[in-house]
PDB file of N, CA and C in Angstrom:
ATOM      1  N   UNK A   1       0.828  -1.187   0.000  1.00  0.00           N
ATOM      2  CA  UNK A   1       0.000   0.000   0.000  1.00  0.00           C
ATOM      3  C   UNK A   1       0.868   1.245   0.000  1.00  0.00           C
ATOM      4  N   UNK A   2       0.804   2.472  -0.867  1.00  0.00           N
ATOM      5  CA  UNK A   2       1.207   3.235  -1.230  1.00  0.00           C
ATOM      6  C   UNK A   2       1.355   4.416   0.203  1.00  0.00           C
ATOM      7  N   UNK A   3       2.020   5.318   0.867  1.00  0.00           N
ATOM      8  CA  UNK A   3       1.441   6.192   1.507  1.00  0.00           C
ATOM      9  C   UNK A   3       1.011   7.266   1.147  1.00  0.00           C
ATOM     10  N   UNK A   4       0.760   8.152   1.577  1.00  0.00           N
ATOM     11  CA  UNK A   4       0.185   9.740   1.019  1.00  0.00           C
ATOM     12  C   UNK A   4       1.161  10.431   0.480  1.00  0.00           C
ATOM     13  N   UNK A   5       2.811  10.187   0.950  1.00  0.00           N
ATOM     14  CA  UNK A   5       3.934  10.821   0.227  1.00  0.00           C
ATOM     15  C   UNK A   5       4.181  10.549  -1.113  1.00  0.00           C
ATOM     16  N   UNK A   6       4.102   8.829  -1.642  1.00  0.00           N
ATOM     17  CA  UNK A   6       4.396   8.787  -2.334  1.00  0.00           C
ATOM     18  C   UNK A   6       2.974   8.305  -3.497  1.00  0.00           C
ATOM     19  N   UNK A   7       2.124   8.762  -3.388  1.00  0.00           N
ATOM     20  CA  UNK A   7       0.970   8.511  -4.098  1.00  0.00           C
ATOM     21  C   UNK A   7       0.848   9.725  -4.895  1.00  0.00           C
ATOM     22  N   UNK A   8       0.519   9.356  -6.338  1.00  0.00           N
ATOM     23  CA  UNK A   8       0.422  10.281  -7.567  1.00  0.00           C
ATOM     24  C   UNK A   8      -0.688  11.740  -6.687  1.00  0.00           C
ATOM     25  N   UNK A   9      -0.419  12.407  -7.098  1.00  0.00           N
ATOM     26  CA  UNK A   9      -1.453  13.733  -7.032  1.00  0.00           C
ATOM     27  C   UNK A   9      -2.611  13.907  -8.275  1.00  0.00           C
ATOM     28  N   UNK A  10      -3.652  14.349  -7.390  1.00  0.00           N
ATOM     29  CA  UNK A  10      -4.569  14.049  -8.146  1.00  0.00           C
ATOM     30  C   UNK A  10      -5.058  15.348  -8.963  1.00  0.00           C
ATOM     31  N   UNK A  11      -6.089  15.459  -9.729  1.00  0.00           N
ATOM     32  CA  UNK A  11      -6.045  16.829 -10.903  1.00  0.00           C
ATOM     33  C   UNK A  11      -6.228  17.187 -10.069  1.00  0.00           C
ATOM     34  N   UNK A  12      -7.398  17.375  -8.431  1.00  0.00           N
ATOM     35  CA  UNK A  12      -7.711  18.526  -7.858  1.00  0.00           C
ATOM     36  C   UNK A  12      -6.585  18.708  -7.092  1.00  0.00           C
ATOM     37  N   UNK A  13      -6.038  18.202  -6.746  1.00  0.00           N
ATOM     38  CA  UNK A  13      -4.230  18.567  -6.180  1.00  0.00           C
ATOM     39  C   UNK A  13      -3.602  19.638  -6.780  1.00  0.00           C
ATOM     40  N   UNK A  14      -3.776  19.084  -8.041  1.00  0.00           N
ATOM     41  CA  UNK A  14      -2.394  19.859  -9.258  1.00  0.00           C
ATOM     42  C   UNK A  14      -3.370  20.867  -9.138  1.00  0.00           C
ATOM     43  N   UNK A  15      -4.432  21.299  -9.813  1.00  0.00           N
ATOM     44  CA  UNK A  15      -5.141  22.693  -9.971  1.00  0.00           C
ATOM     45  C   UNK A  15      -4.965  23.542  -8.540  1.00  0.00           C
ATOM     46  N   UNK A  16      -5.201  22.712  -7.137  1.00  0.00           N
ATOM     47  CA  UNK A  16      -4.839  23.451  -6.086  1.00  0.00           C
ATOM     48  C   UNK A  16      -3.676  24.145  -5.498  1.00  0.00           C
ATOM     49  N   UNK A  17      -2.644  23.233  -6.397  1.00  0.00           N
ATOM     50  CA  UNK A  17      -1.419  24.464  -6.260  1.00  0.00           C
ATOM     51  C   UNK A  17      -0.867  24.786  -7.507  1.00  0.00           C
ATOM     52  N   UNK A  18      -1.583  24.871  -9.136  1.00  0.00           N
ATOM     53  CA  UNK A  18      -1.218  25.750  -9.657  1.00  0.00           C
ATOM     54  C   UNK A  18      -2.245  26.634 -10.149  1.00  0.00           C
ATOM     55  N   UNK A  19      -3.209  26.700  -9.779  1.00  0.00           N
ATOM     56  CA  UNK A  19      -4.157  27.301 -10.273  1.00  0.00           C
ATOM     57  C   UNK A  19      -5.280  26.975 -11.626  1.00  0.00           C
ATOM     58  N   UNK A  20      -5.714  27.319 -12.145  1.00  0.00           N
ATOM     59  CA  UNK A  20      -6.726  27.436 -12.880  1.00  0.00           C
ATOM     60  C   UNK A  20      -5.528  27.257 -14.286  1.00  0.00           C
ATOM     61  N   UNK A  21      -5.306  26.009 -14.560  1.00  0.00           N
ATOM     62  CA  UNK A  21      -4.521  25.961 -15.838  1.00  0.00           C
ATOM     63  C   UNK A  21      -5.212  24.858 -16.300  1.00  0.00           C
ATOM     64  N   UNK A  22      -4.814  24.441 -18.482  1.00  0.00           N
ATOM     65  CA  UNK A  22      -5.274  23.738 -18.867  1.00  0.00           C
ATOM     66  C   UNK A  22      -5.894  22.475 -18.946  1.00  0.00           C
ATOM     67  N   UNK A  23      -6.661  21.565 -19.119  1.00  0.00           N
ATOM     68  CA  UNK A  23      -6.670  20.299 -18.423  1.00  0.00           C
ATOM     69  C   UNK A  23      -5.615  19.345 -19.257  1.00  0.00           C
ATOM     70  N   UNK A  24      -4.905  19.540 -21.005  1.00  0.00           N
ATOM     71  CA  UNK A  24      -3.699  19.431 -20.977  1.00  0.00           C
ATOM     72  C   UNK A  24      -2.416  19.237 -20.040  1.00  0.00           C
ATOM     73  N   UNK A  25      -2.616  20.162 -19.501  1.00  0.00           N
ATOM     74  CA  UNK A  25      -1.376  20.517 -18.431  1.00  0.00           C
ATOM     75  C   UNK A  25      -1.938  19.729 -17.429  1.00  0.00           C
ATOM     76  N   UNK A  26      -2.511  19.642 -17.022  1.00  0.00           N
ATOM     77  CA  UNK A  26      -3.290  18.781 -15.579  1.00  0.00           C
ATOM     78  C   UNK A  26      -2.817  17.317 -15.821  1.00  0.00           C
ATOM     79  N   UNK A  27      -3.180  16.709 -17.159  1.00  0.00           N
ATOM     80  CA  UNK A  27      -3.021  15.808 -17.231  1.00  0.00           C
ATOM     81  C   UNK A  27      -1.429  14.972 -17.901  1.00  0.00           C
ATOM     82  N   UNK A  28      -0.509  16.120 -18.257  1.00  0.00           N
ATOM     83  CA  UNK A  28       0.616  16.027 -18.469  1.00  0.00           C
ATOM     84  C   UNK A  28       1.389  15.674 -17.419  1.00  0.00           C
ATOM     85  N   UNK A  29       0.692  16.599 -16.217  1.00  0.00           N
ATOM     86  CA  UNK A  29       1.493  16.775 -15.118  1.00  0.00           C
ATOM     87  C   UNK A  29       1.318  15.172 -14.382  1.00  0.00           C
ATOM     88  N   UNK A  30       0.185  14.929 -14.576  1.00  0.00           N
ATOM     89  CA  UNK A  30      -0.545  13.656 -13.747  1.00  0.00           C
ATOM     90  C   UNK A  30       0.253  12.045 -14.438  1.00  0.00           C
ATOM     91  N   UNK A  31       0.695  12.501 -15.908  1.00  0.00           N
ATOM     92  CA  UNK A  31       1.233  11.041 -16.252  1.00  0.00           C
ATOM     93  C   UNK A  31       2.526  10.741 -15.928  1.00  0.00           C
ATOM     94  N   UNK A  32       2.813  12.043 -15.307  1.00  0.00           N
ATOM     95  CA  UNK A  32       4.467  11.885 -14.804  1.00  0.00           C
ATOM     96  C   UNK A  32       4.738  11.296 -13.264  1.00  0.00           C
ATOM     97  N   UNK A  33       3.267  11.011 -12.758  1.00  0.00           N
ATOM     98  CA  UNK A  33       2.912  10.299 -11.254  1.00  0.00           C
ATOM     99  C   UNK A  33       3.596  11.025  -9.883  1.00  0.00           C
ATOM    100  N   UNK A  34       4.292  12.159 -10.064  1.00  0.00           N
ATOM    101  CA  UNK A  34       4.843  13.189  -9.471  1.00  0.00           C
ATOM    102  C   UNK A  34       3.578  13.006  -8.010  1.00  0.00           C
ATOM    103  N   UNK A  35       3.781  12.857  -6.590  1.00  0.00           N
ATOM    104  CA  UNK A  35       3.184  12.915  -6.022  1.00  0.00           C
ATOM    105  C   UNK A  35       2.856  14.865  -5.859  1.00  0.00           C
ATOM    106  N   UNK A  36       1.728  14.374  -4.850  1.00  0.00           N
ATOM    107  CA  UNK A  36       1.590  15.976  -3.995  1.00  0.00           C
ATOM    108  C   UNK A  36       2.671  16.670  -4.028  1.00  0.00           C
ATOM    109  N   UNK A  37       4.075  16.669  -3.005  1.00  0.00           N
ATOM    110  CA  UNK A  37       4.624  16.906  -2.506  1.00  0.00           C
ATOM    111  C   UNK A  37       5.855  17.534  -3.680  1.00  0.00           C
ATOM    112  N   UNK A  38       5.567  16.350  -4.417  1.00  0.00           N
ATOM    113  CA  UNK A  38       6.773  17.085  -5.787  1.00  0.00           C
ATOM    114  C   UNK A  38       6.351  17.837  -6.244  1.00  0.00           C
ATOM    115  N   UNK A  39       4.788  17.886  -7.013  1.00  0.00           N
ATOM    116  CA  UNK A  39       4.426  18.893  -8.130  1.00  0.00           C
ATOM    117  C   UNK A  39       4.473  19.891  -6.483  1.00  0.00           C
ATOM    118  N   UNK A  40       4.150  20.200  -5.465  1.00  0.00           N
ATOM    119  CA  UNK A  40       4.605  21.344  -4.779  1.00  0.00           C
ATOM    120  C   UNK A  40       5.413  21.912  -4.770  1.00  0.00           C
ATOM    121  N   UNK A  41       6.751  21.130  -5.100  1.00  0.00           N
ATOM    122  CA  UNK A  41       7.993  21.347  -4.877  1.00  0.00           C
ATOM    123  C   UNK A  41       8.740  21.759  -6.260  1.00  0.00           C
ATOM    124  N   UNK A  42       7.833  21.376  -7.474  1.00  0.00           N
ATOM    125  CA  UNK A  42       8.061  21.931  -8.569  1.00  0.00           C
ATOM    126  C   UNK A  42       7.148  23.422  -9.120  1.00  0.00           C
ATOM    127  N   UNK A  43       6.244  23.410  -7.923  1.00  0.00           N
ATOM    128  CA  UNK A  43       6.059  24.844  -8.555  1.00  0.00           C
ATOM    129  C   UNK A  43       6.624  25.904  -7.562  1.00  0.00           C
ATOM    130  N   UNK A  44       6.882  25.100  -6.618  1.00  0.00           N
ATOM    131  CA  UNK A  44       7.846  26.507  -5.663  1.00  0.00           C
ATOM    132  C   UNK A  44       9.105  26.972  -6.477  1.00  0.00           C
ATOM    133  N   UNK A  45       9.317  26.176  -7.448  1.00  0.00           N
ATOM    134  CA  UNK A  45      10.850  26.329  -7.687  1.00  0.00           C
ATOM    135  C   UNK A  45      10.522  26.873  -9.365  1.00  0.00           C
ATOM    136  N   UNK A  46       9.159  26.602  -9.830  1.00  0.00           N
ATOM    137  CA  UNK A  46       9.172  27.446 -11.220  1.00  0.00           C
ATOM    138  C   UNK A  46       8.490  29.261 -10.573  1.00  0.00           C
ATOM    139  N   UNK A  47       8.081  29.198  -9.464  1.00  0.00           N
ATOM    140  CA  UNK A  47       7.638  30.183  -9.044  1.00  0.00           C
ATOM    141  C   UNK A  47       8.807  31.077  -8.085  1.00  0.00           C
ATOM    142  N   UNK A  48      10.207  30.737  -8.357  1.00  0.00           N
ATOM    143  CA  UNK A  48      11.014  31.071  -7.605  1.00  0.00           C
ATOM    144  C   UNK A  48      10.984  31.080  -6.064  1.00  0.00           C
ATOM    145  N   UNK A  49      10.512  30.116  -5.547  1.00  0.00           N
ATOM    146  CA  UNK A  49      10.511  30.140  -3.937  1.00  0.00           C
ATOM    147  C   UNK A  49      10.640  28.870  -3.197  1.00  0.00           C
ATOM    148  N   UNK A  50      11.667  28.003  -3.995  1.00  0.00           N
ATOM    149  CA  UNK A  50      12.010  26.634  -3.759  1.00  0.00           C
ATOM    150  C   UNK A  50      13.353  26.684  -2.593  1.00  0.00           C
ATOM    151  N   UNK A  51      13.616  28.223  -2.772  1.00  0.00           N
ATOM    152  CA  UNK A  51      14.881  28.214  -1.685  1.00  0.00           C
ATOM    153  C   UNK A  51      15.835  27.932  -1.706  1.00  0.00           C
ATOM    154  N   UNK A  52      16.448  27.310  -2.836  1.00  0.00           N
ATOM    155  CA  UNK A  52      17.744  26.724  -2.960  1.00  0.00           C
ATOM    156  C   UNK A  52      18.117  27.187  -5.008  1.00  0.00           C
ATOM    157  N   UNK A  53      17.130  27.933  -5.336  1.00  0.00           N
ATOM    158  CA  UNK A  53      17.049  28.266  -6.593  1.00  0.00           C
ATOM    159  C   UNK A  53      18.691  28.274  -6.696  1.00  0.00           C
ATOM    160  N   UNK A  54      19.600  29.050  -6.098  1.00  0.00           N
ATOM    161  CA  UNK A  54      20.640  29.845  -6.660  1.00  0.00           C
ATOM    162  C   UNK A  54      21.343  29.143  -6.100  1.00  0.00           C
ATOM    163  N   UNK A  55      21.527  28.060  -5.764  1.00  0.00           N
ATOM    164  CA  UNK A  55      22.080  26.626  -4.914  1.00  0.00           C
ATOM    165  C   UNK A  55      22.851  25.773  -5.948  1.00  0.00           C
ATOM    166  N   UNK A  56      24.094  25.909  -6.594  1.00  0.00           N
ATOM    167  CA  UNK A  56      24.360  25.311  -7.144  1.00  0.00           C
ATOM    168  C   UNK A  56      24.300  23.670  -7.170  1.00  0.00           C
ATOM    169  N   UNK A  57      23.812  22.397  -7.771  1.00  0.00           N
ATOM    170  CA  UNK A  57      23.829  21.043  -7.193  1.00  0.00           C
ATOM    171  C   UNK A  57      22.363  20.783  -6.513  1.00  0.00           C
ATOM    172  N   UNK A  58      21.489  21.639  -6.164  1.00  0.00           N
ATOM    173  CA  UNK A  58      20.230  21.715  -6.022  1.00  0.00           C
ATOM    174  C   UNK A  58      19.122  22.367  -6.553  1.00  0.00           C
ATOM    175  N   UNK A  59      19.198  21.271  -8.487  1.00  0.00           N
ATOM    176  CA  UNK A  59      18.506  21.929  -9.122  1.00  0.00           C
ATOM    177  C   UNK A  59      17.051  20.521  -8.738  1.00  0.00           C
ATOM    178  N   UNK A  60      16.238  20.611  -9.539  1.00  0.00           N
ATOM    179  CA  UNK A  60      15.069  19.691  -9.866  1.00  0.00           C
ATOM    180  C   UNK A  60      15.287  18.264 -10.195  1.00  0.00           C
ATOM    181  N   UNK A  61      15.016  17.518  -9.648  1.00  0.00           N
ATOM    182  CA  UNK A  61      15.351  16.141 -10.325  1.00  0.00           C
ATOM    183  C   UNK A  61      13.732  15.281 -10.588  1.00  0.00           C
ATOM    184  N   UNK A  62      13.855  14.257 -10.811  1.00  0.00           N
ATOM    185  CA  UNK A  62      13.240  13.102 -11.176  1.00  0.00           C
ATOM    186  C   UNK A  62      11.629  13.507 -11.505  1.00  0.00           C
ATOM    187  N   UNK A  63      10.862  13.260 -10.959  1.00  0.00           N
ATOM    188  CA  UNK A  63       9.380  14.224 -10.983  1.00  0.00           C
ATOM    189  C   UNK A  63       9.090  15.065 -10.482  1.00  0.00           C
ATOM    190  N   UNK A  64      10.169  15.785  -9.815  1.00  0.00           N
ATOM    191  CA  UNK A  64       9.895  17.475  -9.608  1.00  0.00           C
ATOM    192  C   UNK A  64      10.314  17.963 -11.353  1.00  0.00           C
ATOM    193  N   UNK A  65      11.662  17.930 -11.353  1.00  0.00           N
ATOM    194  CA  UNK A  65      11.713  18.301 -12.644  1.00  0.00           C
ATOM    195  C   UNK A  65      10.974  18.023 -13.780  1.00  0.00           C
ATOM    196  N   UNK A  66      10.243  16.688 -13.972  1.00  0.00           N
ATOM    197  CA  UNK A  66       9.366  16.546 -15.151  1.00  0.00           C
ATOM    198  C   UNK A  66       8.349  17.796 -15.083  1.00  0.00           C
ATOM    199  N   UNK A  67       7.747  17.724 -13.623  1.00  0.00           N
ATOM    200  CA  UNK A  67       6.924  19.123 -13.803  1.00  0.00           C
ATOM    201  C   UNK A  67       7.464  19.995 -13.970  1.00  0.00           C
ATOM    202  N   UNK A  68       8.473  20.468 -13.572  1.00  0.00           N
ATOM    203  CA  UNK A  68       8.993  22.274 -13.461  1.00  0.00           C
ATOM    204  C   UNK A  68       9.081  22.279 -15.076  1.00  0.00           C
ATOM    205  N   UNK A  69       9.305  21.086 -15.848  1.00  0.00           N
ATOM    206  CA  UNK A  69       9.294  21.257 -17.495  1.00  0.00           C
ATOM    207  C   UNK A  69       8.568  21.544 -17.934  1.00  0.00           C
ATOM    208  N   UNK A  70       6.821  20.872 -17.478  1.00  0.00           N
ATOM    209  CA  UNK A  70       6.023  20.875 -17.895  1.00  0.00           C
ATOM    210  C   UNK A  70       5.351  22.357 -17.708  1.00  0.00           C
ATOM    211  N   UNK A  71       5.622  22.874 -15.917  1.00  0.00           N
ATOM    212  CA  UNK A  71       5.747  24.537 -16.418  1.00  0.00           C
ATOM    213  C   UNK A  71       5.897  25.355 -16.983  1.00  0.00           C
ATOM    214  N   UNK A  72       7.061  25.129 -17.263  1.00  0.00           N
ATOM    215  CA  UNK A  72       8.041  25.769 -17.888  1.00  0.00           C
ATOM    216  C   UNK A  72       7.689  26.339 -19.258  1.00  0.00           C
ATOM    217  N   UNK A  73       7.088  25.143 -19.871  1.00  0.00           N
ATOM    218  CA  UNK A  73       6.940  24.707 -21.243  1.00  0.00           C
ATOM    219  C   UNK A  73       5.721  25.728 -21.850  1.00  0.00           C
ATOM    220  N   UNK A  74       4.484  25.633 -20.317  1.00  0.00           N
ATOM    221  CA  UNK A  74       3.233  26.357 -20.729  1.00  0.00           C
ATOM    222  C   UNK A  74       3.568  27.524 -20.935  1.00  0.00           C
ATOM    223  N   UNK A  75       4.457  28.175 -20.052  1.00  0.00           N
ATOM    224  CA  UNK A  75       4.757  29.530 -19.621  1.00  0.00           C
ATOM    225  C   UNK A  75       5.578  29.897 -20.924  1.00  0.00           C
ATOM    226  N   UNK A  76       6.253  29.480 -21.807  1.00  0.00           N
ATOM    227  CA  UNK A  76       6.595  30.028 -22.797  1.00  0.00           C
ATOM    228  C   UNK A  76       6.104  30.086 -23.932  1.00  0.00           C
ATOM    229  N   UNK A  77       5.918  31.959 -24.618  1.00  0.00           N
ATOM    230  CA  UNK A  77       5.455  32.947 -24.957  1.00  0.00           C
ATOM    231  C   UNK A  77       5.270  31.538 -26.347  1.00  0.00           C
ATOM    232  N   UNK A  78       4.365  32.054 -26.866  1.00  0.00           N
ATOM    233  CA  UNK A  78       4.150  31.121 -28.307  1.00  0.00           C
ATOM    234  C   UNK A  78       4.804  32.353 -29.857  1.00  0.00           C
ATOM    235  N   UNK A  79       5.080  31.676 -30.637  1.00  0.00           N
ATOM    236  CA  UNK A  79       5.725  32.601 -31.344  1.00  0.00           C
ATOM    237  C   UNK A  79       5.051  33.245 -32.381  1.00  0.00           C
TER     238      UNK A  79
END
């Protein structure tokens, strides 16, 4: 049995800490199985407030980083 740390986050999770974004993105974010705690931890850190931003060796890894990509990705300007 899985615990609450490491159990996928669910769309109303992801929408609760990034807000009102695509259901694309909801569900991008969701196939990467990133629990709660990561996609938190990936938007503190696309939102600059991960705390260790300027931390050399403490960038994003494994499913934090898939999300902070998947941020990343929305957030840039279309051409």
């Amino acid at each position: 049995m899985q615990d609450e740390t490491s159990k996928p986050a669910t769309a109303a999770e992801i929408r609760g800490m990034i807000g009102d974004v695509d259901d694309v993105v909801v569900s991008s974010i969701m196939r990467t199985q990133a629990s709660a705690a990561e996609v938190l931890q990936a938007v503190q850190w696309f939102r600059g407030g991960g705390g260790l931003e300027d931390e050399p060796g403490h960038e994003p890894h494994g499913a934090v980083r898939a999300v902070y990509d998947i941020l990343e990705a929305e957030e840039a300007p279309e051409p």
